[in-house]
N, C-alpha and C. Protein backbone atom coordinates (compact mmCIF):
# COMPACT_ATOMS: atom_id res chain seq x y z
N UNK A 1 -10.68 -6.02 -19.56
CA UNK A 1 -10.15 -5.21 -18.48
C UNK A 1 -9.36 -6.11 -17.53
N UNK A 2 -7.98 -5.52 -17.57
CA UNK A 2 -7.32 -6.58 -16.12
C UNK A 2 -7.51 -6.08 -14.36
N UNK A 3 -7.56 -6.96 -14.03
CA UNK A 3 -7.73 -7.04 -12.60
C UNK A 3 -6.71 -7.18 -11.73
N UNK A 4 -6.93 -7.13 -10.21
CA UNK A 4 -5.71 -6.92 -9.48
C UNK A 4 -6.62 -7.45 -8.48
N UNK A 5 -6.02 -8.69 -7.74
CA UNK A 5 -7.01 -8.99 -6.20
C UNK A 5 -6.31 -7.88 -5.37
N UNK A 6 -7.06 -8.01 -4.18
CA UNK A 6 -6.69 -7.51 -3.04
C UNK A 6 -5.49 -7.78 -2.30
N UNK A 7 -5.28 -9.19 -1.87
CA UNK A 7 -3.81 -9.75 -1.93
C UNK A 7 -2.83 -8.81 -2.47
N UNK A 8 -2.71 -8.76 -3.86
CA UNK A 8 -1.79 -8.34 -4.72
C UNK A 8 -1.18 -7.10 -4.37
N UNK A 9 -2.59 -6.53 -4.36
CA UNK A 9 -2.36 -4.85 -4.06
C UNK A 9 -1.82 -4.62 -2.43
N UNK A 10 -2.23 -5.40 -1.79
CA UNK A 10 -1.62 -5.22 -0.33
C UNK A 10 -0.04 -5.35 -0.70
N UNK A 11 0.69 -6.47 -0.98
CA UNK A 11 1.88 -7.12 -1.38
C UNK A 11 2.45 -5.95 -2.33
N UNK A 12 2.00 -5.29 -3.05
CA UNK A 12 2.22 -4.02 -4.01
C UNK A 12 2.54 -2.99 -3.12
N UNK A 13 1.71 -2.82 -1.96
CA UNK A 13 1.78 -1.42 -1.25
C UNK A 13 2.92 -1.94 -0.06
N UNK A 14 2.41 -3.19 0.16
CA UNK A 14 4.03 -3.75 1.39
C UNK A 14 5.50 -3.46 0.83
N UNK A 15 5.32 -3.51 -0.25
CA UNK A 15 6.57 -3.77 -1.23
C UNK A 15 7.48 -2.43 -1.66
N UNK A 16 6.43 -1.58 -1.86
CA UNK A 16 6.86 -0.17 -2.37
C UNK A 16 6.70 -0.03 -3.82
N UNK A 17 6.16 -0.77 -4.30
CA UNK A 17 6.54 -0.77 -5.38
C UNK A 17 5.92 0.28 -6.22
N UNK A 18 6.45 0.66 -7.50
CA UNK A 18 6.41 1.54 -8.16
C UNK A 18 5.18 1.74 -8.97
N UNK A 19 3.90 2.42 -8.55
CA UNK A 19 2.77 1.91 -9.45
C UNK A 19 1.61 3.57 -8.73
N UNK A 20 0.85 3.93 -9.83
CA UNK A 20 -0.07 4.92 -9.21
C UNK A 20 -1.61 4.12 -8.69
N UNK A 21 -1.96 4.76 -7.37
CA UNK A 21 -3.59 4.09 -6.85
C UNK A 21 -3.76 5.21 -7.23
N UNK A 22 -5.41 4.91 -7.53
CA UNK A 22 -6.24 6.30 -7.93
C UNK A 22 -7.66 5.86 -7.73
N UNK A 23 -8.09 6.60 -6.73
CA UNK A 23 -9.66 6.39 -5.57
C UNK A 23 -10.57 7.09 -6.62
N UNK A 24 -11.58 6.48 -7.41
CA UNK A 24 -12.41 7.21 -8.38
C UNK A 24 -13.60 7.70 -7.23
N UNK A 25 -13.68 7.78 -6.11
CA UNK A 25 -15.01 7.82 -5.00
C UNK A 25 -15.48 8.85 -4.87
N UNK A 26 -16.53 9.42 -4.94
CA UNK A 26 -16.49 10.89 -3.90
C UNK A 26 -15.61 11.14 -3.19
N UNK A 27 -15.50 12.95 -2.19
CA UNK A 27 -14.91 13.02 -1.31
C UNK A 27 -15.47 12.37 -0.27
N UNK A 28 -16.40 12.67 0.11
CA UNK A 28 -17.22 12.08 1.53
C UNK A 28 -16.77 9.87 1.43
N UNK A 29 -17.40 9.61 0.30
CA UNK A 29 -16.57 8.11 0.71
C UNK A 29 -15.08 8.55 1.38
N UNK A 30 -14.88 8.84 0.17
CA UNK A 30 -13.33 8.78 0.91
C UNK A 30 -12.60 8.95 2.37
N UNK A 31 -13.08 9.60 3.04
CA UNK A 31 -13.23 10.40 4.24
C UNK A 31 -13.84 8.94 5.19
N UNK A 32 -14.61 8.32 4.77
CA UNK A 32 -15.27 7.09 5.38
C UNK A 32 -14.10 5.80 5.61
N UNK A 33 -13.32 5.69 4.51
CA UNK A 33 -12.75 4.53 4.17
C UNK A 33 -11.71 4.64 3.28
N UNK A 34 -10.43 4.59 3.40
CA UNK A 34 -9.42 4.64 2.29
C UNK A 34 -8.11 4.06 2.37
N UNK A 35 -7.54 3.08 1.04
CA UNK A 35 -6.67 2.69 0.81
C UNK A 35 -5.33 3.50 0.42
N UNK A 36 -5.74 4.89 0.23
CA UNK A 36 -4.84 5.53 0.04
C UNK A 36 -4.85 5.92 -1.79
N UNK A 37 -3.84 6.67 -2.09
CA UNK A 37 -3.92 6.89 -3.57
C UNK A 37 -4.58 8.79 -4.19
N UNK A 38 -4.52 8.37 -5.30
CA UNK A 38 -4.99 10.24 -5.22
C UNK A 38 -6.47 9.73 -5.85
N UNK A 39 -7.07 10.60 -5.21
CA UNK A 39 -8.82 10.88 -5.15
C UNK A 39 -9.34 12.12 -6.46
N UNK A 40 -9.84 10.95 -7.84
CA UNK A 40 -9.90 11.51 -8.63
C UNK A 40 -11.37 11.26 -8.91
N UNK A 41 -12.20 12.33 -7.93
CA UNK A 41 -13.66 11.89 -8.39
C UNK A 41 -13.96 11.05 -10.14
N UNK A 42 -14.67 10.05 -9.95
CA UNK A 42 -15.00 9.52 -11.56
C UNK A 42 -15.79 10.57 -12.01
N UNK A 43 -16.48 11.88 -11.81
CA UNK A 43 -17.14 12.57 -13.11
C UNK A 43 -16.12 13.61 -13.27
N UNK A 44 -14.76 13.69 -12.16
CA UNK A 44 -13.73 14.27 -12.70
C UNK A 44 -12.43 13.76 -13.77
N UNK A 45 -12.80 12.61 -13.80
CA UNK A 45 -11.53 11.97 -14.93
C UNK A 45 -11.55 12.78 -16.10
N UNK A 46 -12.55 12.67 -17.24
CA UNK A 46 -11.88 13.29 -18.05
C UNK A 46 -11.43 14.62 -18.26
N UNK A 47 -11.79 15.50 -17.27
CA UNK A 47 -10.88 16.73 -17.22
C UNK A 47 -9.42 16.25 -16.68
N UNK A 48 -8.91 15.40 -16.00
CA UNK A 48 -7.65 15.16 -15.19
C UNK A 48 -6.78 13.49 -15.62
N UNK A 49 -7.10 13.91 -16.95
CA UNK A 49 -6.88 12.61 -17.56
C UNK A 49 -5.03 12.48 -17.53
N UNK A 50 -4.63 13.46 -17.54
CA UNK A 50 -3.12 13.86 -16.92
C UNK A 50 -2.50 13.00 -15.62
N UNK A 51 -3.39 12.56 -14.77
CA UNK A 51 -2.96 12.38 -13.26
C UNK A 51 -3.00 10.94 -13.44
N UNK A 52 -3.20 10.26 -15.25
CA UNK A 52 -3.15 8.72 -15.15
C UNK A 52 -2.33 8.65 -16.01
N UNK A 53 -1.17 8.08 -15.41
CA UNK A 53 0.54 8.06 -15.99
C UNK A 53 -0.44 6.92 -17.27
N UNK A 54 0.50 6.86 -18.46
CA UNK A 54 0.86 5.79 -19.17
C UNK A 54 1.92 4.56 -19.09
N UNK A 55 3.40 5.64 -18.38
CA UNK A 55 4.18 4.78 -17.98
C UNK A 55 4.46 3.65 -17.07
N UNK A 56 3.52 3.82 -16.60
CA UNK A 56 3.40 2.78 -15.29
C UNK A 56 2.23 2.09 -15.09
N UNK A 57 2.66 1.03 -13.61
CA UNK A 57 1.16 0.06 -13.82
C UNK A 57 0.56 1.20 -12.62
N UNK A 58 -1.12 1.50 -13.08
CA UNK A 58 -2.41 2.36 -12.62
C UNK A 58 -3.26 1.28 -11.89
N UNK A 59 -3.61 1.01 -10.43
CA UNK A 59 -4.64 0.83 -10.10
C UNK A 59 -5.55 1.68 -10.07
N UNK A 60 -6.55 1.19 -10.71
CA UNK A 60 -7.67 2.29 -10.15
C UNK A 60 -9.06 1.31 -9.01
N UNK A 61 -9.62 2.47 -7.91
CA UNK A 61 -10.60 1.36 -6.96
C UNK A 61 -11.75 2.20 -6.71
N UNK A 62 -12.56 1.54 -6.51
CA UNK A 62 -14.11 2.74 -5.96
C UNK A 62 -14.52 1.70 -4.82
N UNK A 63 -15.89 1.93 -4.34
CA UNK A 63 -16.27 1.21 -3.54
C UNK A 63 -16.43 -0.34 -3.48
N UNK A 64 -16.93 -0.86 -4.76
CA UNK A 64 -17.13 -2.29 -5.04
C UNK A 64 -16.22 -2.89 -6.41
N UNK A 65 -15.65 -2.55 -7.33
CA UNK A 65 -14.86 -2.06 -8.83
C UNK A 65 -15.76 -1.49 -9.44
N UNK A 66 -17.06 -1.64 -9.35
CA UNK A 66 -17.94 -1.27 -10.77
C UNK A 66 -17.64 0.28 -11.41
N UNK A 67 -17.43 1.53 -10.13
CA UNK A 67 -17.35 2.35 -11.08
C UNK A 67 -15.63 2.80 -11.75
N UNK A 68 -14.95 2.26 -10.83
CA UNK A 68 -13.57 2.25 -11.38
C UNK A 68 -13.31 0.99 -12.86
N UNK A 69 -14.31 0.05 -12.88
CA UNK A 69 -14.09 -0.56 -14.00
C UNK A 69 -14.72 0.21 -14.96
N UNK A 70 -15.75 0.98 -14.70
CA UNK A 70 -16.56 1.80 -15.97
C UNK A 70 -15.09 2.74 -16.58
N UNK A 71 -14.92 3.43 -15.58
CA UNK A 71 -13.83 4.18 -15.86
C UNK A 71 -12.37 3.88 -16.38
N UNK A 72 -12.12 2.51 -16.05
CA UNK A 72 -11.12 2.21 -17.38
C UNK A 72 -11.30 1.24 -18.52
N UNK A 73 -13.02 1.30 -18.59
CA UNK A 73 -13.11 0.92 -19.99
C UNK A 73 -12.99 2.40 -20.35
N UNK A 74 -13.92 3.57 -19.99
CA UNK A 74 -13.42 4.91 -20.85
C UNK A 74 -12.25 4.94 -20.99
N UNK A 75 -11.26 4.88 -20.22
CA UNK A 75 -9.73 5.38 -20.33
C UNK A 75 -8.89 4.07 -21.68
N UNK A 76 -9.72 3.18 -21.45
CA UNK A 76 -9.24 2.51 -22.32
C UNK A 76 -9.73 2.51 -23.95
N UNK A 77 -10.88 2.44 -24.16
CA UNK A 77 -11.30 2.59 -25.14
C UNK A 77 -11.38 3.96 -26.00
N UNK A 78 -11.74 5.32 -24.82
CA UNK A 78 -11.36 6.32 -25.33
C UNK A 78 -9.84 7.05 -25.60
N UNK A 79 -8.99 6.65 -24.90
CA UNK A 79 -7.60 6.82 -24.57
C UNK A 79 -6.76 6.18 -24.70
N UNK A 80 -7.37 4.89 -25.37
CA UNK A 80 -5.68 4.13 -25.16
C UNK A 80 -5.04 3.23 -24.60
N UNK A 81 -5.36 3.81 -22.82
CA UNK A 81 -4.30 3.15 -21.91
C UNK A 81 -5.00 1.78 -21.72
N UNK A 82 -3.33 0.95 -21.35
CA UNK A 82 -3.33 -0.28 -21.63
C UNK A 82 -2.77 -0.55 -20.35
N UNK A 83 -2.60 -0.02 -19.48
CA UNK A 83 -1.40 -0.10 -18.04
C UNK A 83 -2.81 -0.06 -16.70
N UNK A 84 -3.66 0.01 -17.03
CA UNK A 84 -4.91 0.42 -15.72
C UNK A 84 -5.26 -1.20 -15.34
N UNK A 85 -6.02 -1.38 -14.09
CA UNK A 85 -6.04 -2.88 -13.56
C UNK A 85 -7.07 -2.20 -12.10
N UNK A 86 -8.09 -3.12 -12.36
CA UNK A 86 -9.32 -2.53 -11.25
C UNK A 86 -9.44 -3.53 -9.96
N UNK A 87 -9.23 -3.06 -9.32
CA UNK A 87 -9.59 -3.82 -7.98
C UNK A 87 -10.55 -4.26 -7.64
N UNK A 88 -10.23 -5.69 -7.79
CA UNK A 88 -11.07 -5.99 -7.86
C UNK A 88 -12.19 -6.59 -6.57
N UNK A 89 -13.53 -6.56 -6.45
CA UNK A 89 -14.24 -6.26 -5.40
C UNK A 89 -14.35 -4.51 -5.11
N UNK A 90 -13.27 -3.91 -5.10
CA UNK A 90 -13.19 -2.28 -4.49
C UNK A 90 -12.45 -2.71 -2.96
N UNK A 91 -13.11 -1.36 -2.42
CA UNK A 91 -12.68 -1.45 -1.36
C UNK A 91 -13.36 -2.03 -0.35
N UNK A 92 -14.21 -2.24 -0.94
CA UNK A 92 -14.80 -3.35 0.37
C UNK A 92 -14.29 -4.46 0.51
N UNK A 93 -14.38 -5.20 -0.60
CA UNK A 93 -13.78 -6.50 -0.54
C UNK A 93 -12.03 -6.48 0.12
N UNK A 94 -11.65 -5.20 -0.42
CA UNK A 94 -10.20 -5.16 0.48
C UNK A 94 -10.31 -5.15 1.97
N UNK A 95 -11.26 -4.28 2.40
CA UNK A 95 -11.45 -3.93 4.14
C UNK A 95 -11.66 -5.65 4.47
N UNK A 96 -12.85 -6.30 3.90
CA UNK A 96 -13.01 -7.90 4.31
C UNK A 96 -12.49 -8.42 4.20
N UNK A 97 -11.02 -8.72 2.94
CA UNK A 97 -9.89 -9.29 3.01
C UNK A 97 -8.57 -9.40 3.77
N UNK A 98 -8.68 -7.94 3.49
CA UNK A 98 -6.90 -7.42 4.00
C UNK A 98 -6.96 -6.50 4.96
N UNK A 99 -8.04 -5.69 5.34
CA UNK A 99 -8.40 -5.14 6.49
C UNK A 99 -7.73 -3.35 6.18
N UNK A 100 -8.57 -2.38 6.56
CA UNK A 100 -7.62 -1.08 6.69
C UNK A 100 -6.97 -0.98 7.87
């Protein structure tokens, strides 16, 4: 599974650059704390397996990576995709790094 520091992804979102975030969290986290991105509960992925381009580079983040890394080993192993990259720490480690 590839990774993405926090750094990166800040410098990614400073930048504009062309890439989908996707918050695997509950709603209620989300509501607590957010980097932004579309909020695809993780026991909702595989119904909305649509909303994770192939064409492009996919971050995906949850609170710490663990459940956004679970979730693109599924996406990967069940699906395919080769373009996903987990943030790594989550979002915590971003708030302690790079700050919201």
């Amino acid at each position: 599974m590839k990774e993405i520091t926090c750094a990166d992804l800040k410098k990614m979102l400073d930048s504009q650059e062309d890439f989908k975030l996707i918050d695997v969290r509950e709603e209620a986290e989300s509501l607590q704390a957010s980097i932004g991105g579309d909020l695809i509960p993780m026991n909702t992925v595989p119904e909305n397996l649509e909303l994770f381009p192939k064409d492009k580079k996919v971050v995906v983040y949850c609170r710490s990576g663990n459940r956004s890394g679970v979730i693109i080993n599924f996406l990967e192993k069940e699906h395919g995709f080769t373009n996903l990259y987990n943030l790594k720490g989550g979002i915590m480690a971003y708030s302690n790094e790079v700050g919201l």
